[in-house]
Protein backbone atom coordinates (compact mmCIF):
# COMPACT_ATOMS: atom_id res chain seq x y z
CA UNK A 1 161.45 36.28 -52.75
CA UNK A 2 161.91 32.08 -53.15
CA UNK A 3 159.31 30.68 -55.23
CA UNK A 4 156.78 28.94 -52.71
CA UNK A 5 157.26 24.89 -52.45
CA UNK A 6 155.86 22.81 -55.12
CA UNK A 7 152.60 20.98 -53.71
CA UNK A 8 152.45 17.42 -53.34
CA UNK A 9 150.25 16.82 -56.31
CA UNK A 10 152.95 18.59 -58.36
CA UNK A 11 156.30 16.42 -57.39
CA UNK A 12 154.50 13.47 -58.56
CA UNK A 13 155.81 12.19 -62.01
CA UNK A 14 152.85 13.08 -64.63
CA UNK A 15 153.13 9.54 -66.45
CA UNK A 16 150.63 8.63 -63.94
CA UNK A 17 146.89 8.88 -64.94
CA UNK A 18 144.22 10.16 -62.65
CA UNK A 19 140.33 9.06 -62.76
CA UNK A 20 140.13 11.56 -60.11
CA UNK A 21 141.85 14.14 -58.38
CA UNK A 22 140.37 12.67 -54.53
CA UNK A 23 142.66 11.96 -51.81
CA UNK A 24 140.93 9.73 -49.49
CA UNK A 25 141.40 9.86 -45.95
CA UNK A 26 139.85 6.78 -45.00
CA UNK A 27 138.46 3.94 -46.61
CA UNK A 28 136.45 1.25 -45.18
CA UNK A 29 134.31 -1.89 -47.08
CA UNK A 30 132.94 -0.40 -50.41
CA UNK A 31 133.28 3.56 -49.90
CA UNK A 32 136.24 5.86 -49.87
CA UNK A 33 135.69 8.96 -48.06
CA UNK A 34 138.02 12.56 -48.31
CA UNK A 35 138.86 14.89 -45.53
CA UNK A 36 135.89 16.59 -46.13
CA UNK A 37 134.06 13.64 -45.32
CA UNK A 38 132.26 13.14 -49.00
CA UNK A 39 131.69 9.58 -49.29
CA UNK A 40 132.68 7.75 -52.95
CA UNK A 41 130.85 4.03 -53.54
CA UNK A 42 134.17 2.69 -55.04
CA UNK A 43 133.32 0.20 -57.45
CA UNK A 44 136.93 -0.33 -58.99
CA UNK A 45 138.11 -2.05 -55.71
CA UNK A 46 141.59 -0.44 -56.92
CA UNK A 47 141.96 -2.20 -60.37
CA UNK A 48 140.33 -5.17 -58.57
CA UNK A 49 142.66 -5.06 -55.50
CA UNK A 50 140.05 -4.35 -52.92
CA UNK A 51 138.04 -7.86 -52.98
CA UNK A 52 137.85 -8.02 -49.16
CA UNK A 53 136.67 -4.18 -49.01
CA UNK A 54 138.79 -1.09 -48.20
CA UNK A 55 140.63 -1.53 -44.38
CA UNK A 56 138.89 -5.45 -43.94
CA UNK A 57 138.87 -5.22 -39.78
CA UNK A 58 140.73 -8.93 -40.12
CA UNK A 59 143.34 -7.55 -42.27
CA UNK A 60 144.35 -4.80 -40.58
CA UNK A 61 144.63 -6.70 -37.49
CA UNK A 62 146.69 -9.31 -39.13
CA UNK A 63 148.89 -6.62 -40.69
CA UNK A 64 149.14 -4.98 -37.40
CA UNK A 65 149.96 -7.52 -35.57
CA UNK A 66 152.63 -9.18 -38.07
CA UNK A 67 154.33 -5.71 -37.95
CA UNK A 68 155.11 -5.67 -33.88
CA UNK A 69 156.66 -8.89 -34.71
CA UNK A 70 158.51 -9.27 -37.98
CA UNK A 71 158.07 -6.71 -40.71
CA UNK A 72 160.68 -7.92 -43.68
CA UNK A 73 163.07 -11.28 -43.34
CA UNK A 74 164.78 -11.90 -46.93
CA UNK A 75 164.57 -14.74 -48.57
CA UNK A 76 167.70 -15.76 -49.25
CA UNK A 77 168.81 -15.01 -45.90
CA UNK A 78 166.16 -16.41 -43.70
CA UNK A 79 162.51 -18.08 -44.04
CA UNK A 80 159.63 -15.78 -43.10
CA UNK A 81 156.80 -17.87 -40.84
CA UNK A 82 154.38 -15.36 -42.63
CA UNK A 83 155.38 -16.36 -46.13
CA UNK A 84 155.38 -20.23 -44.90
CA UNK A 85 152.03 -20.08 -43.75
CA UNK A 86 150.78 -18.08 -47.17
CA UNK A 87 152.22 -20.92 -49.11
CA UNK A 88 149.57 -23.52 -46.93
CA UNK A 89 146.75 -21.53 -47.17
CA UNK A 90 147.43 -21.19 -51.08
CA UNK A 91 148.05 -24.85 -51.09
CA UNK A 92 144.19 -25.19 -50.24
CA UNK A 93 142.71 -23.33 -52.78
CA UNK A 94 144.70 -23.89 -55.80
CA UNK A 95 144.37 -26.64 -58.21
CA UNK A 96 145.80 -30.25 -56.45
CA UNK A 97 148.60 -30.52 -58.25
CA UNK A 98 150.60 -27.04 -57.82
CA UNK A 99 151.59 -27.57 -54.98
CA UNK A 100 155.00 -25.07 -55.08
CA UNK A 101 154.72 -21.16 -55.30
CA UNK A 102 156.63 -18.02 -55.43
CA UNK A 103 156.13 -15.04 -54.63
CA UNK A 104 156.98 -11.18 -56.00
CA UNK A 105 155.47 -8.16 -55.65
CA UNK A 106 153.00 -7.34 -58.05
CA UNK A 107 151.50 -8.73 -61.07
CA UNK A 108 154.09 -8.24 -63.65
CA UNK A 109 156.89 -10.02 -61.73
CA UNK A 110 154.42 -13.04 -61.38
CA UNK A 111 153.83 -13.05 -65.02
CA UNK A 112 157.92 -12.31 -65.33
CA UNK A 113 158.46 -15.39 -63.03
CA UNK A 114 156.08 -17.46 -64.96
CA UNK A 115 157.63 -16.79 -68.06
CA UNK A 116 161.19 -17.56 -67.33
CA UNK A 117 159.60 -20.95 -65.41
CA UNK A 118 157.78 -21.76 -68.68
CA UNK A 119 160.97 -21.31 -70.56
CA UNK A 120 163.11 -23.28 -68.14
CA UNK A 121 161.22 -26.52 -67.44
CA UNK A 122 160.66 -26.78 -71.36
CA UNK A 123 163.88 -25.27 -73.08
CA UNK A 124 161.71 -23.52 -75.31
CA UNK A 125 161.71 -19.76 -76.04
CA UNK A 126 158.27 -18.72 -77.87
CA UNK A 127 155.72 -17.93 -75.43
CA UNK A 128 151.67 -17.25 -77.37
CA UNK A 129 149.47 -14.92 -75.84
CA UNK A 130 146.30 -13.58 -77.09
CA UNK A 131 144.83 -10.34 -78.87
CA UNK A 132 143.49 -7.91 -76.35
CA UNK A 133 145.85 -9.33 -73.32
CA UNK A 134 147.04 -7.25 -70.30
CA UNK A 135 150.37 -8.90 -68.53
CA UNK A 136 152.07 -6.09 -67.35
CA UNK A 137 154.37 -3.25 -67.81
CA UNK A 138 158.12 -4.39 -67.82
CA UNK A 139 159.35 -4.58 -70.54
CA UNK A 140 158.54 -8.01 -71.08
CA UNK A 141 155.49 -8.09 -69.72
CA UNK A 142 154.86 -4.85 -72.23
CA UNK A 143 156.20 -7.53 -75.23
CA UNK A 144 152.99 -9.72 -74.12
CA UNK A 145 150.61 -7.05 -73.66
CA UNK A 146 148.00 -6.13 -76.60
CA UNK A 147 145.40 -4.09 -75.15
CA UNK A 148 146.21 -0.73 -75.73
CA UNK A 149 149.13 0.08 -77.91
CA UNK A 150 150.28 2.85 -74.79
CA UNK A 151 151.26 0.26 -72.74
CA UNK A 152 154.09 -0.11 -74.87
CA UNK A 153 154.41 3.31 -77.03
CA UNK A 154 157.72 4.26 -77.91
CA UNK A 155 159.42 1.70 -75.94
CA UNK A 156 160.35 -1.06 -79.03
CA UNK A 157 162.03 -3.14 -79.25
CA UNK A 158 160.40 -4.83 -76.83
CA UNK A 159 162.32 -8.40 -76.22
CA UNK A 160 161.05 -10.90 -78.98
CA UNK A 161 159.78 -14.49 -78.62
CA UNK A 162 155.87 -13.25 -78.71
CA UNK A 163 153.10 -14.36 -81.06
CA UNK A 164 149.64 -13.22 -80.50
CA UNK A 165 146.58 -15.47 -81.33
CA UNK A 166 143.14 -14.41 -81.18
CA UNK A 167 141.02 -14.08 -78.37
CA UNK A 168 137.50 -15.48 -78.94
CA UNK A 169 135.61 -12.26 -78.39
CA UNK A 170 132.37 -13.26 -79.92
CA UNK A 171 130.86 -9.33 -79.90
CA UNK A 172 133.95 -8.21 -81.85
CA UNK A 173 133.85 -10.87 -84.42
CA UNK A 174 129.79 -10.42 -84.86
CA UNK A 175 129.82 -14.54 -84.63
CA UNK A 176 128.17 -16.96 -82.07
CA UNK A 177 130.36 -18.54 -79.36
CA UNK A 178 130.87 -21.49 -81.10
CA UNK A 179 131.64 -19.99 -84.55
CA UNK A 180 133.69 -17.80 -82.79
CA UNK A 181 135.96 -20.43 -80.76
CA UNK A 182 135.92 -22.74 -83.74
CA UNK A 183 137.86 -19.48 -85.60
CA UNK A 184 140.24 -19.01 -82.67
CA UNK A 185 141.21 -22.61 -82.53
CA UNK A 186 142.27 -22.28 -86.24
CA UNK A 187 143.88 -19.54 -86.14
CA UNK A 188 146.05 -20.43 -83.01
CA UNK A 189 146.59 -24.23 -85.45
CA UNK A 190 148.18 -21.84 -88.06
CA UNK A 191 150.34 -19.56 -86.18
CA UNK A 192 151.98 -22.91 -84.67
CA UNK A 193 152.29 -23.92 -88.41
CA UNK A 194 153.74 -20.56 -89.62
CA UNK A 195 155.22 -18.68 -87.09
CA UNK A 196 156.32 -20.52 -83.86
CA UNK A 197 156.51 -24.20 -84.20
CA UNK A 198 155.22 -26.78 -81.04
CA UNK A 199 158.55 -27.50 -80.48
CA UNK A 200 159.98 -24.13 -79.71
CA UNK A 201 156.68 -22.78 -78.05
CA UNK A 202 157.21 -22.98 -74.31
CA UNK A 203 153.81 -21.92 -73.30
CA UNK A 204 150.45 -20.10 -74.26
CA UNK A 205 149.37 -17.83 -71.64
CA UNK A 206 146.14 -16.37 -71.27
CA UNK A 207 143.45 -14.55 -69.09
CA UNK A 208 140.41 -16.02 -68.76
CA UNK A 209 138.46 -12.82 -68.95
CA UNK A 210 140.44 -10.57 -70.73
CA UNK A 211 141.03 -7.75 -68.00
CA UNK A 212 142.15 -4.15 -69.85
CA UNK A 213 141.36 -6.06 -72.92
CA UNK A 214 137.75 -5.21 -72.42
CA UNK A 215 136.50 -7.55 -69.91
CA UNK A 216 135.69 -10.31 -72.42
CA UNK A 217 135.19 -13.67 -70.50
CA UNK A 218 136.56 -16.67 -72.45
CA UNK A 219 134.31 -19.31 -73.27
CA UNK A 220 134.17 -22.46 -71.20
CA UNK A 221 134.86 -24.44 -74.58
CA UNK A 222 137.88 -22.97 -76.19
CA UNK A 223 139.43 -23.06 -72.77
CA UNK A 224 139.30 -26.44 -72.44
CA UNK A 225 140.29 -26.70 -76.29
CA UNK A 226 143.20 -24.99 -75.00
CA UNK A 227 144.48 -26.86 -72.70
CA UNK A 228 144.20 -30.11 -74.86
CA UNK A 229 146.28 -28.45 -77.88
CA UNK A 230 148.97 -27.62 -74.60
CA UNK A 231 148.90 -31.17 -74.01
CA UNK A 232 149.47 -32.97 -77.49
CA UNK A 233 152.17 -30.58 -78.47
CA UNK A 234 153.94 -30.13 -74.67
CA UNK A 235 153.32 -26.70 -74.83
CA UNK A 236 152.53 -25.10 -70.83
CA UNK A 237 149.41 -23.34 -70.04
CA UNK A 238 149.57 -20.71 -67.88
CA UNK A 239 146.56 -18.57 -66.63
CA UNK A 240 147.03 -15.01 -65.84
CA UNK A 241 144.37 -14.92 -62.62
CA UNK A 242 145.94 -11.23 -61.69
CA UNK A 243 142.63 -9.77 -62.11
CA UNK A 244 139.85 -12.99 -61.97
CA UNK A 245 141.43 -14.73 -58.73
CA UNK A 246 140.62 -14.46 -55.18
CA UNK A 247 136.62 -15.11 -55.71
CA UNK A 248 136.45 -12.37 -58.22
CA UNK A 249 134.29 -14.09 -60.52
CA UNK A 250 132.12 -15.99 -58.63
CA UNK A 251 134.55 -18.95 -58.09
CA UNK A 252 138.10 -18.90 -55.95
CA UNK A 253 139.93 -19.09 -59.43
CA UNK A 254 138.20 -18.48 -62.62
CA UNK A 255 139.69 -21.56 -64.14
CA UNK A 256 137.05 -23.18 -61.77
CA UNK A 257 134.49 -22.46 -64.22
CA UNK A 258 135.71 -24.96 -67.02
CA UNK A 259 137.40 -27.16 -64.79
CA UNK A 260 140.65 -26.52 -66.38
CA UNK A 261 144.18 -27.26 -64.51
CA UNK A 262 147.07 -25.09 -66.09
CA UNK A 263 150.66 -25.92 -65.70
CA UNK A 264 151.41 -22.44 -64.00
CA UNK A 265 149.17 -19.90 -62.15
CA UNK A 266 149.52 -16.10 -62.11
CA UNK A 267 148.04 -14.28 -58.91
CA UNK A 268 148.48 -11.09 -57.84
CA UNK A 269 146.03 -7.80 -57.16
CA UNK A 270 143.37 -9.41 -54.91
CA UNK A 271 145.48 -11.40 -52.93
CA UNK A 272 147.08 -9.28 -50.21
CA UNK A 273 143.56 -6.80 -49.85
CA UNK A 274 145.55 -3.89 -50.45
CA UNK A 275 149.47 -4.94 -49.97
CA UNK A 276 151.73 -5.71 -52.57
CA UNK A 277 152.49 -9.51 -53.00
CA UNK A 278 152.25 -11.75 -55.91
CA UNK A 279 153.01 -15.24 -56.78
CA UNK A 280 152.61 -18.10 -59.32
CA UNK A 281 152.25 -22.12 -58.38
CA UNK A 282 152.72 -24.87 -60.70
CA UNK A 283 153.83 -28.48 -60.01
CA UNK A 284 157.10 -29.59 -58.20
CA UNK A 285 158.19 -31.95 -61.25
CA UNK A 286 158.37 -28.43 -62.89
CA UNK A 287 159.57 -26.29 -60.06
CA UNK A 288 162.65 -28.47 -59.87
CA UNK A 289 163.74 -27.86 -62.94
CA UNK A 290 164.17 -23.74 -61.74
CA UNK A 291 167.74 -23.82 -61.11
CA UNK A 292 168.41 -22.47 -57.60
CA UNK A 293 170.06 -18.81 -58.01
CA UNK A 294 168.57 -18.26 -61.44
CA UNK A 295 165.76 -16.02 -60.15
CA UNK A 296 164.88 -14.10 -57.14
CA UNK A 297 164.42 -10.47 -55.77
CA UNK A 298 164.91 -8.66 -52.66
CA UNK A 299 161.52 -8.32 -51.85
CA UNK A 300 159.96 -11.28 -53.13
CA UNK A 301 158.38 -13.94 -50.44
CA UNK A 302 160.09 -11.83 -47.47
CA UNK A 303 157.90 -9.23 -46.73
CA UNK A 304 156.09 -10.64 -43.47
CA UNK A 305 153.25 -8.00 -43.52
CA UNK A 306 151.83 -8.99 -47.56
CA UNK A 307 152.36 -12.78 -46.80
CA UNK A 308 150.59 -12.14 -43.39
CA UNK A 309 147.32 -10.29 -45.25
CA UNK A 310 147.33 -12.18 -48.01
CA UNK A 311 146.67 -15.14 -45.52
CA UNK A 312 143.96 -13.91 -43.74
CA UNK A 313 142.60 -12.54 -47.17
CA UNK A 314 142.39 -16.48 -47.93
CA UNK A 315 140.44 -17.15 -44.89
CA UNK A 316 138.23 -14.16 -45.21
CA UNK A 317 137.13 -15.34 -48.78
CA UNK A 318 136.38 -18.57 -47.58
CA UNK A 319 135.06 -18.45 -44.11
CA UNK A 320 132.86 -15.02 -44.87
CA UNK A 321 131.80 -16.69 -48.46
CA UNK A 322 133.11 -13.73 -50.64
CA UNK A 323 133.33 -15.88 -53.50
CA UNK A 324 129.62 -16.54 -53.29
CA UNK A 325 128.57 -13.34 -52.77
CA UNK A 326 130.49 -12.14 -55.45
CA UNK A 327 128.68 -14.97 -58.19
CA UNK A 328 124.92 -13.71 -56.67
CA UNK A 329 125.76 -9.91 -56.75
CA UNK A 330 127.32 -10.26 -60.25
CA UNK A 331 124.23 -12.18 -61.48
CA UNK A 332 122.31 -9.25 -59.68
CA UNK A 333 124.44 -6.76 -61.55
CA UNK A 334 124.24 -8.36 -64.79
CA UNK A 335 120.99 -8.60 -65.01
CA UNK A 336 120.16 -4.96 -63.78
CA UNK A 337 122.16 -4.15 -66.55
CA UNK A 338 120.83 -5.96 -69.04
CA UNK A 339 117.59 -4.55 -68.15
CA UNK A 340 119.23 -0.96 -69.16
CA UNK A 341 120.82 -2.54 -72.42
CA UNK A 342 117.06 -3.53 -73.34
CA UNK A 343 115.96 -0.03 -73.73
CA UNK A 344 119.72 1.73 -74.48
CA UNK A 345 120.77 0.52 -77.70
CA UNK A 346 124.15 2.34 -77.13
CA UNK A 347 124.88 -0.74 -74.86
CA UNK A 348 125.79 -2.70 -77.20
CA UNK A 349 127.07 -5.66 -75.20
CA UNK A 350 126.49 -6.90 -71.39
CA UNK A 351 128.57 -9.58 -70.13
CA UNK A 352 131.02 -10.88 -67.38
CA UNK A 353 131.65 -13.55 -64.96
CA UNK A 354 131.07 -13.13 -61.03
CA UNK A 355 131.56 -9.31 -60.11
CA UNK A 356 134.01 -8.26 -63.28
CA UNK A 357 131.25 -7.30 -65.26
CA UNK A 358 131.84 -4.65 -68.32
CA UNK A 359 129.35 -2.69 -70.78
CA UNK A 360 130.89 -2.51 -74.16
CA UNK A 361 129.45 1.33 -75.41
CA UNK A 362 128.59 1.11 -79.31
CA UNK A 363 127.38 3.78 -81.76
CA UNK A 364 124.59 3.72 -84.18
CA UNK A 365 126.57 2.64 -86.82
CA UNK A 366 127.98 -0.40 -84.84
CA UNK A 367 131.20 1.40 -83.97
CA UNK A 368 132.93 1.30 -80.89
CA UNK A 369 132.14 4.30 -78.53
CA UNK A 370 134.45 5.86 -76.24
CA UNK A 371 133.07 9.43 -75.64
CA UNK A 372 129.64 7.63 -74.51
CA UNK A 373 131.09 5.38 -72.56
CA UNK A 374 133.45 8.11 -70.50
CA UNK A 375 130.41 10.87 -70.46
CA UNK A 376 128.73 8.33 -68.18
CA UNK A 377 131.74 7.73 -66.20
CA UNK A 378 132.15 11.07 -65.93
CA UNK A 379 128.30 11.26 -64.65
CA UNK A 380 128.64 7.96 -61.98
CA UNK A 381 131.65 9.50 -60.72
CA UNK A 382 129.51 13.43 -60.28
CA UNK A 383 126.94 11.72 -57.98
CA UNK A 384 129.78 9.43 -55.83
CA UNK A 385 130.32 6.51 -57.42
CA UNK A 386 133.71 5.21 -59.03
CA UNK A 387 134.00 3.53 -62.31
CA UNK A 388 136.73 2.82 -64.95
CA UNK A 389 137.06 1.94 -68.26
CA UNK A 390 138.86 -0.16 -70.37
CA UNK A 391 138.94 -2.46 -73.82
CA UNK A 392 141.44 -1.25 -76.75
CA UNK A 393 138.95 1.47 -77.75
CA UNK A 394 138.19 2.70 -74.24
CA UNK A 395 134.67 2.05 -74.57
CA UNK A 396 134.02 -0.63 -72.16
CA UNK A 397 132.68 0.57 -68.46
CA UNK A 398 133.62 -2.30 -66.38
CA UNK A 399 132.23 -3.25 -62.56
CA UNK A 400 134.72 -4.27 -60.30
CA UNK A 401 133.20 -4.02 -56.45
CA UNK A 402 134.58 -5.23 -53.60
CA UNK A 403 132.96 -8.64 -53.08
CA UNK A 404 131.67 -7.93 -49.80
CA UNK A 405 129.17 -5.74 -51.22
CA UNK A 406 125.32 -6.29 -50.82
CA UNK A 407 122.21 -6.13 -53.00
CA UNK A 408 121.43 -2.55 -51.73
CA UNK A 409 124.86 -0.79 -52.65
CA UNK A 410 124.14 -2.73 -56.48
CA UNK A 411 120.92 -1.50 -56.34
CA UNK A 412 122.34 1.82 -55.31
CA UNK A 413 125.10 1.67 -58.26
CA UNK A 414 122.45 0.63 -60.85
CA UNK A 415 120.22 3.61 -60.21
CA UNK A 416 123.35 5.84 -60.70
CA UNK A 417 124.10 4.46 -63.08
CA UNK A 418 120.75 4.30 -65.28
CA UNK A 419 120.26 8.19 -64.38
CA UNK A 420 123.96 8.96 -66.10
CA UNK A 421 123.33 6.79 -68.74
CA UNK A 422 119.86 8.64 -69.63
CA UNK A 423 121.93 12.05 -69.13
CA UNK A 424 124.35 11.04 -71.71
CA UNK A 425 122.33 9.49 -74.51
CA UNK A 426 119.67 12.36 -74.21
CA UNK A 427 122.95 14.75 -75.01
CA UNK A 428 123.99 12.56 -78.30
């Protein structure tokens, strides 16, 4: 007798991770539901993909209706209306002056595309990123990722031109925000003294809220610091927005918040509502110095069905005031939690920007806390709701909701939460 035919769940490669072992059916605004009809709150939007909700009416109409009319037109071969008209709505949104974008597929490319820009309008090589930084998994990306050392286990060498600077990350460092920025800004001053000089650095690159990093928000300050040491030494500043764009934290862009203008923008995840499309814009004077044929991809800017939802996901965020909602929930959220941190002394840090909010988990002895932090995943996810964590230890629980959520589905996700949090300290 034949051995019966492996099951879906076991042809899939097992590199892949798995919160859970659900296979929704149907999703629609914050909940996931399986064929059995259980419902799941999903607050991970999909790693922050989700920001209009799952299956936004408008974006399955636009996708639908894109797809009875043009479903892929390559790039290099023809012009895609879809893509055209993704490139004006972006143009509203994005800082004045970058004004010129291209698109990829998903974050990494972006960050890939930004890179090679960076080097090519400067004809530098060095490219600074910062302790605790997510950019991708490629291998170059993997080169300027420091979150987790498995992003990038057993795959050295990884291609070389990276320094890494430190992030301000006041709760690590046991400083002050200003202490701590005043550190970071020295520390970045001596790695361009001793290890890549100003004139061979083609760009720092940073997110401002470190996303697997731990969901550490970057202060106002040192951003701004930032981009003034980019401008006496000609160095670019990009911002990774993979994860904080698209209203995410409270604002369109988080660079919003300290009225900052980088040389090169990274989007991606929340910007097609579910489809895979990505992009960077930066400034024309710099554009033109991308030498036509020296970068592309198949797939990039010609898929008519993620240029035609990531449109209407611009519109929905504006016209339905996502971005707003997102800055009064997370305010809502953060202070719900903080409430909890008050009488849990295993939370040993609250903090966040908009609705990317994360709860570092710390032991008694000041120590960072993974097994806490996953037994009350663990618990949120037994009663319906869906939460990851991240931060190099694994001991940050971080809030990512769609941003069309409401007060009573926070409310909702606060209770759950509080009861798994009691569970798991009581069992200490």
């Amino acid at each position: 007798m034949s051995a019966p035919a492996p099951s879906g769940m076991e042809l899939l490669a097992p590199v892949w991770t798995h919160l859970t072992q659900i296979q929704p059916v149907r999703g629609e605004g914050v909940y996931l539901y399986d064929a059995q009809g259980r419902r799941y709150m999903d607050f991970t939007s999909g790693i922050g993909v989700t920001n209009t909700g799952h299956c936004h009416p408008r974006v399955v109409h636009a996708i639908r209706e894109q797809a009875e009319q043009l479903i892929f037109g390559q790039m290099n071969i023809v012009i895609p209306p879809a893509t055209l008209r993704l490139a004006e709505k972006l143009d509203q949104v994005t800082p004045p002056a970058l004004d010129r974008f291209f698109f990829a597929n998903s974050g990494a490319e972006a960050v890939e595309a930004a890179v090679k820009l960076a080097r090519a309008a400067t004809g530098r090589r060095n490219i600074v990123v910062f302790q605790g930084s997510f950019h991708g998994r490629t291998h170059q990306t993997m080169a300027m990722t420091t979150s987790k050392y498995i992003y990038r286990h057993n795959y050295q060498p990884l291609p070389g031109g990276i320094f890494v600077a430190p992030f301000p990350y006041s709760y690590r460092f046991g400083w002050d925000e200003e202490r701590t920025v005043a550190f970071c800004l020295e520390q970045l001053d001596y790695l361009l003294h001793g290890q890549s000089a100003p004139d061979e650095t083609a760009a720092f690159i940073i997110e401002p809220v470190l996303g697997e990093g731990g969901y550490v928000p970057a202060p106002d300050l040192f951003l701004r610091e930032l981009r003034g040491l980019a401008d006496r030494h000609g160095i670019l500043l990009v911002v990774d927005e993979v994860q904080t764009g698209f209203g995410r934290t409270g604002r369109f862009f988080c660079l919003e918040h300290p009225g900052i203008e980088p040389d090169i923008l990274v989007m991606a995840k929340g910007m097609g509502s579910g489809m895979p499309i990505s992009g960077i814009a930066s400034r024309a004077e710099l554009m033109a110095r991308w030498r036509p044929g020296t970068h592309g991809g198949t797939y990039g800017g010609g898929n008519a069905l993620a240029a035609a939802a990531a449109a209407v996901t611009v519109e929905v965020i504006q016209e339905e005031g996502l971005a707003e909602n997102a800055a009064a929930r997370g305010q809502q959220l953060l202070q719900g939690l903080q409430e909890l941190q008050a009488e849990s002394p295993v939370l040993g840090d609250v903090r966040g920007r908009g609705l990317m909010v994360g709860c570092e988990f710390t032991s008694p002895a000041g120590k960072p806390d993974p097994t806490t932090a996953s037994a009350v995943q663990q618990a949120c996810l037994a009663r319906g709701l869906l939460l990851l964590t991240c931060g190099t230890y694994n001991n940050v629980v971080r809030w990512i909701p769609p941003l069309i959520v409401t007060p009573e589905q926070v409310d909702w996700a606060l209770g759950v939460f509080a009861e798994a949090l009691a569970g798991a300290t009581h069992n200490r």
